[in-house]
C-alpha atoms as a PDB file:
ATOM      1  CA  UNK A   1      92.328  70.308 108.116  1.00  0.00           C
ATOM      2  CA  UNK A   2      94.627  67.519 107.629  1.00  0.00           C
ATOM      3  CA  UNK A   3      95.643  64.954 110.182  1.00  0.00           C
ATOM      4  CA  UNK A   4      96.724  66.395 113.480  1.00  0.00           C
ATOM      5  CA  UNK A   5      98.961  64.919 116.072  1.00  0.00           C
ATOM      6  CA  UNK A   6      99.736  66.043 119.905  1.00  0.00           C
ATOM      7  CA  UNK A   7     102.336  64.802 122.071  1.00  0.00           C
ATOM      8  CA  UNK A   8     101.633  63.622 125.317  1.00  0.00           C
ATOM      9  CA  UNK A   9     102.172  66.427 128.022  1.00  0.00           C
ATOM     10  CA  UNK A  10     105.184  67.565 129.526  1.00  0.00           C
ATOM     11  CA  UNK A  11     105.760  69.580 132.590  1.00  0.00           C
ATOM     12  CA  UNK A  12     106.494  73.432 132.169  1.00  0.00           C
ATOM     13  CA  UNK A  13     106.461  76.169 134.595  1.00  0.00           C
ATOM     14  CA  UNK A  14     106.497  79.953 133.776  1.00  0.00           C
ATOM     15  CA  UNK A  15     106.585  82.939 136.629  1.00  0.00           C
ATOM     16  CA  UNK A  16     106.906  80.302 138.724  1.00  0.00           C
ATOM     17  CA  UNK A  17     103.546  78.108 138.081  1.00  0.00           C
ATOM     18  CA  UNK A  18     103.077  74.573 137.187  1.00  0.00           C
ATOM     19  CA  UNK A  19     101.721  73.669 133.671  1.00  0.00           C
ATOM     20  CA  UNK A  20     101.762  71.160 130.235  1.00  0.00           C
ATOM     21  CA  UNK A  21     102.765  72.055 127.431  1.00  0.00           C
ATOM     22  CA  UNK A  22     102.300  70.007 124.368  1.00  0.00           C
ATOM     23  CA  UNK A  23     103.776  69.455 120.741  1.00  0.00           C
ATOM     24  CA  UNK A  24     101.240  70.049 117.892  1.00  0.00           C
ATOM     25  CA  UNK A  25     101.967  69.238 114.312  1.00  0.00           C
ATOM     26  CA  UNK A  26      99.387  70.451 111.733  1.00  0.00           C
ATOM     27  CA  UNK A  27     100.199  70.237 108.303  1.00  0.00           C
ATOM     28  CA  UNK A  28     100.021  73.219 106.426  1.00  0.00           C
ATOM     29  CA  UNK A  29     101.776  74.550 102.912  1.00  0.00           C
ATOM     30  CA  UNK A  30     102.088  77.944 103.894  1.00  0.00           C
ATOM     31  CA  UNK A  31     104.952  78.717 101.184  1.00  0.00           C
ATOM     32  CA  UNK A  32     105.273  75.253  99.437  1.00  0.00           C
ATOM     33  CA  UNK A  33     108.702  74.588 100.741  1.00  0.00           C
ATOM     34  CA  UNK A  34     108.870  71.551 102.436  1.00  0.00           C
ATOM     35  CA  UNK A  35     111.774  72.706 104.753  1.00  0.00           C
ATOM     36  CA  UNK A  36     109.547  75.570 105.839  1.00  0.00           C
ATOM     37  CA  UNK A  37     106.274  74.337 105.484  1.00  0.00           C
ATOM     38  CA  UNK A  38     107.284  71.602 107.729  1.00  0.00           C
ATOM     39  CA  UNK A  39     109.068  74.154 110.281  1.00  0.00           C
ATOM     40  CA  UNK A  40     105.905  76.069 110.729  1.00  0.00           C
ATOM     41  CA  UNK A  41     103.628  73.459 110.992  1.00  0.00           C
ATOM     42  CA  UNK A  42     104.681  72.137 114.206  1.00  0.00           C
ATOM     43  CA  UNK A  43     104.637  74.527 117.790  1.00  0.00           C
ATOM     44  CA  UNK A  44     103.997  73.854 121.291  1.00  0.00           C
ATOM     45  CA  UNK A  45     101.263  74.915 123.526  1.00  0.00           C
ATOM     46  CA  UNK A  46     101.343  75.735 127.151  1.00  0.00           C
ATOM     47  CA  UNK A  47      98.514  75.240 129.239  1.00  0.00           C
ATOM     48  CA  UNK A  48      97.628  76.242 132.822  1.00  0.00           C
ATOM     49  CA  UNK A  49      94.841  75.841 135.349  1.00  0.00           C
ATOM     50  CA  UNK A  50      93.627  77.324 138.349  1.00  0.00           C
ATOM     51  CA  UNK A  51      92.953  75.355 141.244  1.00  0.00           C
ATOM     52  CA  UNK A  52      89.801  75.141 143.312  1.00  0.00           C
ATOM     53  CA  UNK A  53      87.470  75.645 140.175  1.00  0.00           C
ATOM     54  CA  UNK A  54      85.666  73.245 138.227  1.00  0.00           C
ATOM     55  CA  UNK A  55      87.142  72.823 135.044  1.00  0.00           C
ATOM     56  CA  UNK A  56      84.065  73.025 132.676  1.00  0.00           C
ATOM     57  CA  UNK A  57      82.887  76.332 134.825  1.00  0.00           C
ATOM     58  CA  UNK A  58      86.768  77.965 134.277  1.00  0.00           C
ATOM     59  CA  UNK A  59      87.080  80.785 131.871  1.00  0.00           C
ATOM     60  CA  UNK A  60      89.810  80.741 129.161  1.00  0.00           C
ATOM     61  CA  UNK A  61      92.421  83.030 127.567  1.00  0.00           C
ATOM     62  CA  UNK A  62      94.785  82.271 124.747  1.00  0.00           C
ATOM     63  CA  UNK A  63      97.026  84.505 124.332  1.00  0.00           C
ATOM     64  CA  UNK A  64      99.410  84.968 121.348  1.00  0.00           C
ATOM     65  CA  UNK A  65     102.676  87.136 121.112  1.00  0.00           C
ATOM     66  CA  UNK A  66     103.829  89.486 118.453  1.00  0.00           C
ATOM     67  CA  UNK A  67     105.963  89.316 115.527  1.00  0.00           C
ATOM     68  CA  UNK A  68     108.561  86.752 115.651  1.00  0.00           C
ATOM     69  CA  UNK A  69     108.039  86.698 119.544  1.00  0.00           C
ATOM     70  CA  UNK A  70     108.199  83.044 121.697  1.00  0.00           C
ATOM     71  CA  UNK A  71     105.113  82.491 123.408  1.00  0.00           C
ATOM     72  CA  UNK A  72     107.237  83.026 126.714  1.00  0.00           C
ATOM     73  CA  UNK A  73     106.866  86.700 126.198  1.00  0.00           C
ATOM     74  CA  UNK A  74     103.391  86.019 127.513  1.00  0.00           C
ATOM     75  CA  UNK A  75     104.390  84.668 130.582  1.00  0.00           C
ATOM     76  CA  UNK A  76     103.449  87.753 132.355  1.00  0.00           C
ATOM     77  CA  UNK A  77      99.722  86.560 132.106  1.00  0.00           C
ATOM     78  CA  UNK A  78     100.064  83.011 133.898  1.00  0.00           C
ATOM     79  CA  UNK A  79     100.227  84.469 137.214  1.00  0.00           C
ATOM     80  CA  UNK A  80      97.833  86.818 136.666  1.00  0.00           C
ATOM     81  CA  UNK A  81      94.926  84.855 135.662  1.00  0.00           C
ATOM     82  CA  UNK A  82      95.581  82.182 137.406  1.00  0.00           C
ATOM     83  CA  UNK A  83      94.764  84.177 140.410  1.00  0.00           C
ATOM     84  CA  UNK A  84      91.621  85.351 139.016  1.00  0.00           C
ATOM     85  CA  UNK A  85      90.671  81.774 138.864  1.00  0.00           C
ATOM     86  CA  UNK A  86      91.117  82.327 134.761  1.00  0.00           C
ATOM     87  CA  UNK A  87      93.087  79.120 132.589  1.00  0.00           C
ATOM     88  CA  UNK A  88      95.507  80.716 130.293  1.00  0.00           C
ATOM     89  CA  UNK A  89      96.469  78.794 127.140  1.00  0.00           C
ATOM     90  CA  UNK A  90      99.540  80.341 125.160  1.00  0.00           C
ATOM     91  CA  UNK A  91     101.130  78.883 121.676  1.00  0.00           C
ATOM     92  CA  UNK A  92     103.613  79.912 119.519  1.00  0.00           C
ATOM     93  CA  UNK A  93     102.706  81.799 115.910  1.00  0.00           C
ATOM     94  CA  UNK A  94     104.557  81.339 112.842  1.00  0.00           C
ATOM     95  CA  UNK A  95     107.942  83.076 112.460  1.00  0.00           C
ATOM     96  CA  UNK A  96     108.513  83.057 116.352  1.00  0.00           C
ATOM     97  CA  UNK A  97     110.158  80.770 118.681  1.00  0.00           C
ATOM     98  CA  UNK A  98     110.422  77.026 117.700  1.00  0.00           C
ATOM     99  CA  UNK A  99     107.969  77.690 114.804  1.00  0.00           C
ATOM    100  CA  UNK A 100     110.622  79.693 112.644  1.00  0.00           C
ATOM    101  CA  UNK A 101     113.943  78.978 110.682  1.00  0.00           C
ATOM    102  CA  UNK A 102     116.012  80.572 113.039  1.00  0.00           C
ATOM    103  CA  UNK A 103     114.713  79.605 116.117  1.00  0.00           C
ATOM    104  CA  UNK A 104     116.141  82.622 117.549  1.00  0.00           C
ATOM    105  CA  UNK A 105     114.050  83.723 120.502  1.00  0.00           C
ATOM    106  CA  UNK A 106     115.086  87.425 120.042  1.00  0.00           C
ATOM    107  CA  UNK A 107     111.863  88.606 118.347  1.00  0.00           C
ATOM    108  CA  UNK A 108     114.104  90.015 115.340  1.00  0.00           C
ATOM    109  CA  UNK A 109     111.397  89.751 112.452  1.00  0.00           C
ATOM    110  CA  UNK A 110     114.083  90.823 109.545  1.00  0.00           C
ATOM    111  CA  UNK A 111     116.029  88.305 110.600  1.00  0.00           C
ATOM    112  CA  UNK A 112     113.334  85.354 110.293  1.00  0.00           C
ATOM    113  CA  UNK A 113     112.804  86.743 106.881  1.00  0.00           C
ATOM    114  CA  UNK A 114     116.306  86.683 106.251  1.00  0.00           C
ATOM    115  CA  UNK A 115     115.983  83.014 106.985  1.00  0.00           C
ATOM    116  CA  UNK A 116     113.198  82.667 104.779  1.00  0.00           C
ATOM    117  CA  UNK A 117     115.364  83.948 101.842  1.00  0.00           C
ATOM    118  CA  UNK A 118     118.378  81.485 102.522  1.00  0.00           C
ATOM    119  CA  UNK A 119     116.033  78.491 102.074  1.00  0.00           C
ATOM    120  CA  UNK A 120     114.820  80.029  99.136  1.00  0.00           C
ATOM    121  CA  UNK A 121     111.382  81.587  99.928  1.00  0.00           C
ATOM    122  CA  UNK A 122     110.703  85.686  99.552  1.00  0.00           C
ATOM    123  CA  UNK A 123     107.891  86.667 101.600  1.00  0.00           C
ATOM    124  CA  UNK A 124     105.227  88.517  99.548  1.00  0.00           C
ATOM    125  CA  UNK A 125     101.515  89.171 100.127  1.00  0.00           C
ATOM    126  CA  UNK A 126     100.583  85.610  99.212  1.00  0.00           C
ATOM    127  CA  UNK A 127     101.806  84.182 102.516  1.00  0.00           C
ATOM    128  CA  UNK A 128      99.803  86.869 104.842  1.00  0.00           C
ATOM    129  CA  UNK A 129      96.422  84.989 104.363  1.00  0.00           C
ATOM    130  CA  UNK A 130      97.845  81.440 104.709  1.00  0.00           C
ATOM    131  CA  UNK A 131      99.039  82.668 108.007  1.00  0.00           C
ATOM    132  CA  UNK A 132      95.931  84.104 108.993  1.00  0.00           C
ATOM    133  CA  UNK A 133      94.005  80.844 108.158  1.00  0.00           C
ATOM    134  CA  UNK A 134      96.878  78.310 109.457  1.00  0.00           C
ATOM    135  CA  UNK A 135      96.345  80.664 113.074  1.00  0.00           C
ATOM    136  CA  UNK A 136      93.198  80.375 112.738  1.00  0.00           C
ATOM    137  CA  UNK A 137      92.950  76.798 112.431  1.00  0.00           C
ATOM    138  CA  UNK A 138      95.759  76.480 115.511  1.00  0.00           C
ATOM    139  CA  UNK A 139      92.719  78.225 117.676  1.00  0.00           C
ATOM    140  CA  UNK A 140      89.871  75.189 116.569  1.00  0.00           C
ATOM    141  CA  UNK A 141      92.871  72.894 117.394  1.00  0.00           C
ATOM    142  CA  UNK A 142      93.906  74.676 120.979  1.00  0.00           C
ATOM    143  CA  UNK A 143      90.281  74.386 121.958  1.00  0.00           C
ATOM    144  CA  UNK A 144      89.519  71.170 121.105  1.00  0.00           C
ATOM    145  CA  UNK A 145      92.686  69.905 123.322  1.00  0.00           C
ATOM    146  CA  UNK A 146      92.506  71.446 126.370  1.00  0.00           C
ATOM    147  CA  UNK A 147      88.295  70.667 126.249  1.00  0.00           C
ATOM    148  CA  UNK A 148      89.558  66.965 125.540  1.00  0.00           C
ATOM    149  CA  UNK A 149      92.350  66.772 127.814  1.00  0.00           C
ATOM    150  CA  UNK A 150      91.731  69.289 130.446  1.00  0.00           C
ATOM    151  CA  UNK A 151      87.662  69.274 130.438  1.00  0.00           C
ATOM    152  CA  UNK A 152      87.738  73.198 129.441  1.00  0.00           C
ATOM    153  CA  UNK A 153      85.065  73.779 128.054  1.00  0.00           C
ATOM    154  CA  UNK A 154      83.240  77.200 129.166  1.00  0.00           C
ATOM    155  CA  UNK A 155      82.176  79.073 126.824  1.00  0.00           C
ATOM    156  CA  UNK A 156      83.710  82.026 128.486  1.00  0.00           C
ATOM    157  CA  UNK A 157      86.370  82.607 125.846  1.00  0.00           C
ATOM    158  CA  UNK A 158      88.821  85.566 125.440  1.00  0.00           C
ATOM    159  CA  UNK A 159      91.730  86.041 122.651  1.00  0.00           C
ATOM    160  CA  UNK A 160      94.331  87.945 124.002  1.00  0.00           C
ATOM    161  CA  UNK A 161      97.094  89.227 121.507  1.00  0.00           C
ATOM    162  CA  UNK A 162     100.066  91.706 121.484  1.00  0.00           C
ATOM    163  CA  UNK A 163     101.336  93.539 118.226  1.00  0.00           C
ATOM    164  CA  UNK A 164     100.708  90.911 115.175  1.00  0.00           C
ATOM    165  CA  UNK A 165      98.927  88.289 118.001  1.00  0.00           C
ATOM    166  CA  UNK A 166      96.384  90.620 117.870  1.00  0.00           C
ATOM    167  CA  UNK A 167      95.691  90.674 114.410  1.00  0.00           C
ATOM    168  CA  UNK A 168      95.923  87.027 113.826  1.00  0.00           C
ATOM    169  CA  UNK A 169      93.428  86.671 117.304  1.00  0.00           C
ATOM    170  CA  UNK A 170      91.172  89.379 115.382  1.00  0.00           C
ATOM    171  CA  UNK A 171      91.309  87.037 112.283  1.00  0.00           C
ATOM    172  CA  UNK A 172      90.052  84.052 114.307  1.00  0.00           C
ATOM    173  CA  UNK A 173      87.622  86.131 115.981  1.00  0.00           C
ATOM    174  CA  UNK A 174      85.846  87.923 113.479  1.00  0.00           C
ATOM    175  CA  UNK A 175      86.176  85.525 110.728  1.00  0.00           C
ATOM    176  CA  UNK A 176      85.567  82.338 112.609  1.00  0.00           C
ATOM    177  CA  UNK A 177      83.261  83.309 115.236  1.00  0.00           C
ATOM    178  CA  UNK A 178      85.816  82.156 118.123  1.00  0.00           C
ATOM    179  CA  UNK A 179      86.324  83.648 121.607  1.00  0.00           C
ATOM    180  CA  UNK A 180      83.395  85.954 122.993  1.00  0.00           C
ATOM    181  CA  UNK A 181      86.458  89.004 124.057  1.00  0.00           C
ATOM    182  CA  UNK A 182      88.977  90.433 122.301  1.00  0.00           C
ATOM    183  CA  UNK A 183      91.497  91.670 124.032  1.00  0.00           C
ATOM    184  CA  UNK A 184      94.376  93.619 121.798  1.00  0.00           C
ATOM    185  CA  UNK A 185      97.413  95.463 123.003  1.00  0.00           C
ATOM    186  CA  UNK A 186      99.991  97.452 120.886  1.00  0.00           C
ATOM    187  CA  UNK A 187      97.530  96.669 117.762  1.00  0.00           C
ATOM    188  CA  UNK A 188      94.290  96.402 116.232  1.00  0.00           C
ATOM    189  CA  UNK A 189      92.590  94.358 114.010  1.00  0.00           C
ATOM    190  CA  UNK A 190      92.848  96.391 110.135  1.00  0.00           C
ATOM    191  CA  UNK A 191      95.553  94.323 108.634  1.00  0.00           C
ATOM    192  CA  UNK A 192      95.776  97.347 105.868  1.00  0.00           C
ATOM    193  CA  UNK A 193      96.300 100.432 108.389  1.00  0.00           C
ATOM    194  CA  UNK A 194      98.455  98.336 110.502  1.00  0.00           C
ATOM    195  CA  UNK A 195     100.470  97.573 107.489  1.00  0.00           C
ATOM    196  CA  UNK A 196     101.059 101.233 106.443  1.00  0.00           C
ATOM    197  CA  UNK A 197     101.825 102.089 110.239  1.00  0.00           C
ATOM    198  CA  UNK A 198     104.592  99.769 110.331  1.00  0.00           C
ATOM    199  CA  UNK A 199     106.255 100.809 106.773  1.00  0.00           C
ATOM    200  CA  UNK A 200     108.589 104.009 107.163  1.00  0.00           C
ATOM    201  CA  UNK A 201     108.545 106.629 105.613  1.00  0.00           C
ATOM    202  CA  UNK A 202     110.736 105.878 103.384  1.00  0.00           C
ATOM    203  CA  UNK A 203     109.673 102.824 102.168  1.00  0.00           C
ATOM    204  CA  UNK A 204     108.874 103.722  98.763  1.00  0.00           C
ATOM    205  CA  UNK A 205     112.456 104.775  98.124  1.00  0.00           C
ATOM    206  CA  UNK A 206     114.195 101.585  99.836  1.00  0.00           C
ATOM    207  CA  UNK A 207     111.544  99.251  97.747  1.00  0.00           C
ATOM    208  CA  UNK A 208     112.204 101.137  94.353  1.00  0.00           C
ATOM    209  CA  UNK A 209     114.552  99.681  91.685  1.00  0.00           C
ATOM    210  CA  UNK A 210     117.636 102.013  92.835  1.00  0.00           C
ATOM    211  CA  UNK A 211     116.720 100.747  96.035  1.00  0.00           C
ATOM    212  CA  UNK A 212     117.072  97.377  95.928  1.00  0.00           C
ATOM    213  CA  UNK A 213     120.250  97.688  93.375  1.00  0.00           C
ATOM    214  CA  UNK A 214     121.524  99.509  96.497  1.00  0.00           C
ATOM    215  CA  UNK A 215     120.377  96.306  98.905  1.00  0.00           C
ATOM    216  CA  UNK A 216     122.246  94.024  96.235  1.00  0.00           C
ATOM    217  CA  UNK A 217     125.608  96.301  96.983  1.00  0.00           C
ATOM    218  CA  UNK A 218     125.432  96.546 100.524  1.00  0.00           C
ATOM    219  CA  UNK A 219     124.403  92.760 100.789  1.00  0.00           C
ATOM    220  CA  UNK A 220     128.132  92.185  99.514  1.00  0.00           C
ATOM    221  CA  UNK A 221     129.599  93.469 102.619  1.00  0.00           C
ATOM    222  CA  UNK A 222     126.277  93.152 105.479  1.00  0.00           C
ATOM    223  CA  UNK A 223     125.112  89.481 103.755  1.00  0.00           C
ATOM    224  CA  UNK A 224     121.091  88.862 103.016  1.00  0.00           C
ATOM    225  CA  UNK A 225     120.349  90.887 105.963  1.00  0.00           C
ATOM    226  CA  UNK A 226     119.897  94.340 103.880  1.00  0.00           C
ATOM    227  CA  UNK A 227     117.693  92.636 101.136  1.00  0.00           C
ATOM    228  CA  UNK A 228     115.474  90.629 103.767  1.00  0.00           C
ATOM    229  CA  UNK A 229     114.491  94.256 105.396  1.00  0.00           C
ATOM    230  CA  UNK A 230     113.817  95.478 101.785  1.00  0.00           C
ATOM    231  CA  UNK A 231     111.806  92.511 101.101  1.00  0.00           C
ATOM    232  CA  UNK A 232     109.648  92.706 104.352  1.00  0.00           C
ATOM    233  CA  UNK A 233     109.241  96.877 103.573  1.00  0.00           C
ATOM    234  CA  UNK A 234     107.724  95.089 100.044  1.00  0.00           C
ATOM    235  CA  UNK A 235     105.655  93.506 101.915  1.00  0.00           C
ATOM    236  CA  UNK A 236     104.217  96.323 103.970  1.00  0.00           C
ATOM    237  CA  UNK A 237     103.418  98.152 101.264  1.00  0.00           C
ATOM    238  CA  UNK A 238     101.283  95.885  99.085  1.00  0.00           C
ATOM    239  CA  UNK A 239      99.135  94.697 101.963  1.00  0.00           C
ATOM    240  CA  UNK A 240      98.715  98.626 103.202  1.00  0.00           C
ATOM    241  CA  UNK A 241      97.926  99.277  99.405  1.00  0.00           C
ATOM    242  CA  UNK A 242      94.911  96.880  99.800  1.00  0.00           C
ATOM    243  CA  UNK A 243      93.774  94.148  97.144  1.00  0.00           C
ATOM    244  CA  UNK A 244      92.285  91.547  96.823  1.00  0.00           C
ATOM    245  CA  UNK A 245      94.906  88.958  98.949  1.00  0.00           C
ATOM    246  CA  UNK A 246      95.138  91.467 101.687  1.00  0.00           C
ATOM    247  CA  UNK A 247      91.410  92.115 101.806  1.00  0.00           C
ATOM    248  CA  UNK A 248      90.685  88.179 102.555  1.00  0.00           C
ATOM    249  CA  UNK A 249      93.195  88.562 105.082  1.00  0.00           C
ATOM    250  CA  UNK A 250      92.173  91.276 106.770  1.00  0.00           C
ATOM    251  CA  UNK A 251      90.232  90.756 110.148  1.00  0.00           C
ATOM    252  CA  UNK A 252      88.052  93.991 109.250  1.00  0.00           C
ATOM    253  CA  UNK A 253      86.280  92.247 106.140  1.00  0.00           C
ATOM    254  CA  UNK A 254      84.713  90.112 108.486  1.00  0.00           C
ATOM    255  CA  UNK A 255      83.812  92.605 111.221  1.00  0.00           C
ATOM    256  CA  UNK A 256      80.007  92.924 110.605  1.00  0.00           C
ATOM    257  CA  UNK A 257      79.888  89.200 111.758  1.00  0.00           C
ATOM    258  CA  UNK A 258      80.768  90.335 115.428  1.00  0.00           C
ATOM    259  CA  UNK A 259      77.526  91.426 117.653  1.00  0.00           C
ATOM    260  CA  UNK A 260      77.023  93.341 120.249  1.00  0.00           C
ATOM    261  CA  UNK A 261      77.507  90.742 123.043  1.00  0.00           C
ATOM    262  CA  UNK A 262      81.742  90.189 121.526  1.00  0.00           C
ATOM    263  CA  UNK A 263      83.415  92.310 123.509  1.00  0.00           C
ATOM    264  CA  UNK A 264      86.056  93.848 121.554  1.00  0.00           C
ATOM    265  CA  UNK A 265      88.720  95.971 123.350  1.00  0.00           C
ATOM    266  CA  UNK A 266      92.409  97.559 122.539  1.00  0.00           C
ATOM    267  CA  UNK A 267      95.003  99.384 124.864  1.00  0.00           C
ATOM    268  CA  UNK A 268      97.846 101.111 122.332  1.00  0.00           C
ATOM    269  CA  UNK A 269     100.435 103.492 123.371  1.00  0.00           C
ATOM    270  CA  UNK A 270     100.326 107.333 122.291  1.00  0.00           C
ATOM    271  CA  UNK A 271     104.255 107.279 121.656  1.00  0.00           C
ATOM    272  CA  UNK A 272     103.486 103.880 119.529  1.00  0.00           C
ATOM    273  CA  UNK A 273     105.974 104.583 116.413  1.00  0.00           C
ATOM    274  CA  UNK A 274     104.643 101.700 115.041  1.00  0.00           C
ATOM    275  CA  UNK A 275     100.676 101.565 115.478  1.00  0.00           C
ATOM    276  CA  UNK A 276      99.311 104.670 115.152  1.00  0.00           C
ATOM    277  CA  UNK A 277      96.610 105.458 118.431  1.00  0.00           C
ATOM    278  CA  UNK A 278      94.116 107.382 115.731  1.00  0.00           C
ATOM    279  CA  UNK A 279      93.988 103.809 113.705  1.00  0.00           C
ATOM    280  CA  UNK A 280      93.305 101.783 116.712  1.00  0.00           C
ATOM    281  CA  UNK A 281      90.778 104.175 117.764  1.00  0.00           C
ATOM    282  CA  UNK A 282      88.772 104.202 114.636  1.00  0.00           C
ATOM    283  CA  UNK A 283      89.336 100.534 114.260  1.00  0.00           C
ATOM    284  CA  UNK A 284      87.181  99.925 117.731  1.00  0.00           C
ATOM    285  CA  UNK A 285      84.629 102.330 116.773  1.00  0.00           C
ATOM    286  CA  UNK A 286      83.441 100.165 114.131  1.00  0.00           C
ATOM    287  CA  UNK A 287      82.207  97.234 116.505  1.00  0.00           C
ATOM    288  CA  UNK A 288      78.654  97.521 118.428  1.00  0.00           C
ATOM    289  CA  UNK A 289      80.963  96.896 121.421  1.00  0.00           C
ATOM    290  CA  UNK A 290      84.334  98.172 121.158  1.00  0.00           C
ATOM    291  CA  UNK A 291      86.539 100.402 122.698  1.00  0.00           C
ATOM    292  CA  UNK A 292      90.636 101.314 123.098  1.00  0.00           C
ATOM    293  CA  UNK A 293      92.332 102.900 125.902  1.00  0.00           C
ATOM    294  CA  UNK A 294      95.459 105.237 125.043  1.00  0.00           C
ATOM    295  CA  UNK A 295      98.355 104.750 127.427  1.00  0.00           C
ATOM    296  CA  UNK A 296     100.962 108.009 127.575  1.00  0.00           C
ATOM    297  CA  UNK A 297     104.335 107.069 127.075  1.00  0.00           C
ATOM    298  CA  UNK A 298     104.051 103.422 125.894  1.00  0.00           C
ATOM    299  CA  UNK A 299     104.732 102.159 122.612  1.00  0.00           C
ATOM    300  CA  UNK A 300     106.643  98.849 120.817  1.00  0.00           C
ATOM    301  CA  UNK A 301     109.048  98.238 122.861  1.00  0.00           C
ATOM    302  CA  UNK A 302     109.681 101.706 124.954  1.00  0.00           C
ATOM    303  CA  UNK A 303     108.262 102.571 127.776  1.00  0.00           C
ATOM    304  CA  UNK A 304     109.027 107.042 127.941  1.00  0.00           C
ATOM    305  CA  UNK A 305     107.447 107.355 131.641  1.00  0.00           C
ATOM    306  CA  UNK A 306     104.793 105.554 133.307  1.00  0.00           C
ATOM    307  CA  UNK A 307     104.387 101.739 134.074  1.00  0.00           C
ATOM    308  CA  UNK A 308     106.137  99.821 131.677  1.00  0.00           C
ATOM    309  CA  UNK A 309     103.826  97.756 129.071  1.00  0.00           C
ATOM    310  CA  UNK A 310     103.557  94.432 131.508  1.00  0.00           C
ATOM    311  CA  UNK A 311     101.866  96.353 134.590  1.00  0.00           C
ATOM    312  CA  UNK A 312      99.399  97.851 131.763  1.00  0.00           C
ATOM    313  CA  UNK A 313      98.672  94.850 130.225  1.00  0.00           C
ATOM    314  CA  UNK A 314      98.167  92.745 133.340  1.00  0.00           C
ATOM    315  CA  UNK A 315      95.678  95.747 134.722  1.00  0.00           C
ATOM    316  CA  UNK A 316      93.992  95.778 131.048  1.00  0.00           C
ATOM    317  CA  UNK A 317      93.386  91.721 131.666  1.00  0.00           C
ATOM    318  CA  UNK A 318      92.530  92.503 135.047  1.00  0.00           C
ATOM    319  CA  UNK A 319      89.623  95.342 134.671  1.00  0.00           C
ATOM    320  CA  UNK A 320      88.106  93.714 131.416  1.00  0.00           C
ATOM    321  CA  UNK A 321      87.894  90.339 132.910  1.00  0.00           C
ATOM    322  CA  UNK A 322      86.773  91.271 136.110  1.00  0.00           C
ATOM    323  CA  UNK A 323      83.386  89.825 135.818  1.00  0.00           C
ATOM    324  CA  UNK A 324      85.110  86.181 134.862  1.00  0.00           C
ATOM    325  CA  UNK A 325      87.409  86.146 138.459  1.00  0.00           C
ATOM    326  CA  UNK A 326      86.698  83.547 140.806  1.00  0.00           C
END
């Protein structure tokens, strides 16, 4: 890990409570652009404490967002573990918030691609285990500053992720031995069924040589956009086709490391268009302790009847960290 720096703290408040949030600046080549390498390197981290509990005996969540997402999307949490006596830690991932090109906070993955292709840089498979590892190493980093700065230090760990936060919270988890909970929502932790999920249909056809002479034309009137979604659907495709790069990226290679005391839970939505329920399901069943709860209705980003995803995701917090609550 090379040399890391972090800011001094600066006052934040999200849902209405009082935190810190700090710069961090790790460098990493994740693409061997400096423009971009030095982009994702840096991202902030917000951190919040309950009151009226010692510090060393308060449980922890850090919670990551999904793809392209600010960490703000996970505002929803602060309030809620906070008054379960729970700290919640959130940072940003790479290709989200301030940690991407665009620093668009609209959660439009094509378009940080798209970004990624005007500075030069087409995403392939290459870059899916660098970010693994770089998130990864954020985690070691997160824990070691608010132990240091904030005297957390229980042991009572969860990783909480939504979408591609839970895989990369997986990745830490399985592969690193960090957090004793996982907690994942709209996702699971098989990089290689998640992939093929995600991909269309009619991927294949879009990625083939007639189409991407056909995203060449239409770039001529729609700009880089068309190729960047081409390029991503490329990318799909040869991690959900397996290999060797998406294999040492995949949380699953490393999930005979996790025992029976890791908790390891997922709540996915039946009318998920994107992560399919049967995946997630299977996915859980391969851990001495794992389970996933199927919500009716819910999926990425639609909500057909019911509670929309926050209520579900604050009561999913709620009931598996019941034990931890003050």
């Amino acid at each position: 890990m090379s040399q890391v720096t972090i800011s001094d703290p600066e006052p934040i408040t999200l849902e209405g409570r009082a935190g810190v949030r700090y710069w961090v600046h790790n460098p990493y080549t994740f693409t061997g652009k400096a423009v971009i390498d030095e982009r994702f390197s840096g991202y902030p981290v917000a951190v919040f404490q309950p009151s009226g509990r010692p510090a060393a005996e308060t449980p922890i969540v850090i919670a990551l967002q999904g793809m392209a997402a600010p960490y703000q999307w996970n505002a929803f949490l602060v309030p809620t573990l906070l008054d379960m006596g729970v700290a919640c830690v959130l940072f940003e991932t790479p290709l989200a918030g301030e940690r991407s090109m665009s620093r668009n906070p609209e959660g439009r993955i094509v378009g940080e691609v798209h970004s990624l292709l005007e500075n030069g840089f087409a995403v392939d498979a290459a870059l899916v285990p660098r970010l693994m590892d770089a998130v990864a190493q954020d985690f070691r980093i997160v824990l070691s500053l608010i132990r240091d700065r904030h005297g957390l230090e229980d042991s009572r760990v969860a990783l909480f992720g939504v979408s591609l936060g839970t895989l990369l919270s997986s990745f830490a988890f399985m592969r690193d031995g960090i957090g004793c909970r996982l907690l994942g929502t709209l996702g699971h932790a098989d990089l290689r069924s998640f992939a093929r999920s995600y991909a269309p249909r009619y991927t294949p056809l879009l990625i083939s040589r007639p189409g991407r002479v056909f995203g060449k034309l239409a770039s001529l009137y729609y700009g880089r956009i068309v190729p960047a979604g081409i390029n991503f659907l490329a990318l799909l495709r040869d991690i959900g086709s397996g290999g060797t790069l998406s294999a040492s990226a995949n949380p699953m290679t490393f999930a005979d490391r996790v025992t029976a005391d890791r908790r390891v839970r997922f709540l996915v939505g039946l009318q998920d268009p994107l992560v399919k329920s049967p995946d997630a399901i299977a996915c859980a069943r391969r851990f001495p302790n794992g389970a996933c709860y199927t919500v009716p209705g819910l999926g990425h980003g639609l909500t057909q009847f019911g509670p929309s995803f926050v209520e579900h995701a604050r009561y999913f917090v709620e009931t598996q960290l019941s034990d931890w609550k003050q």
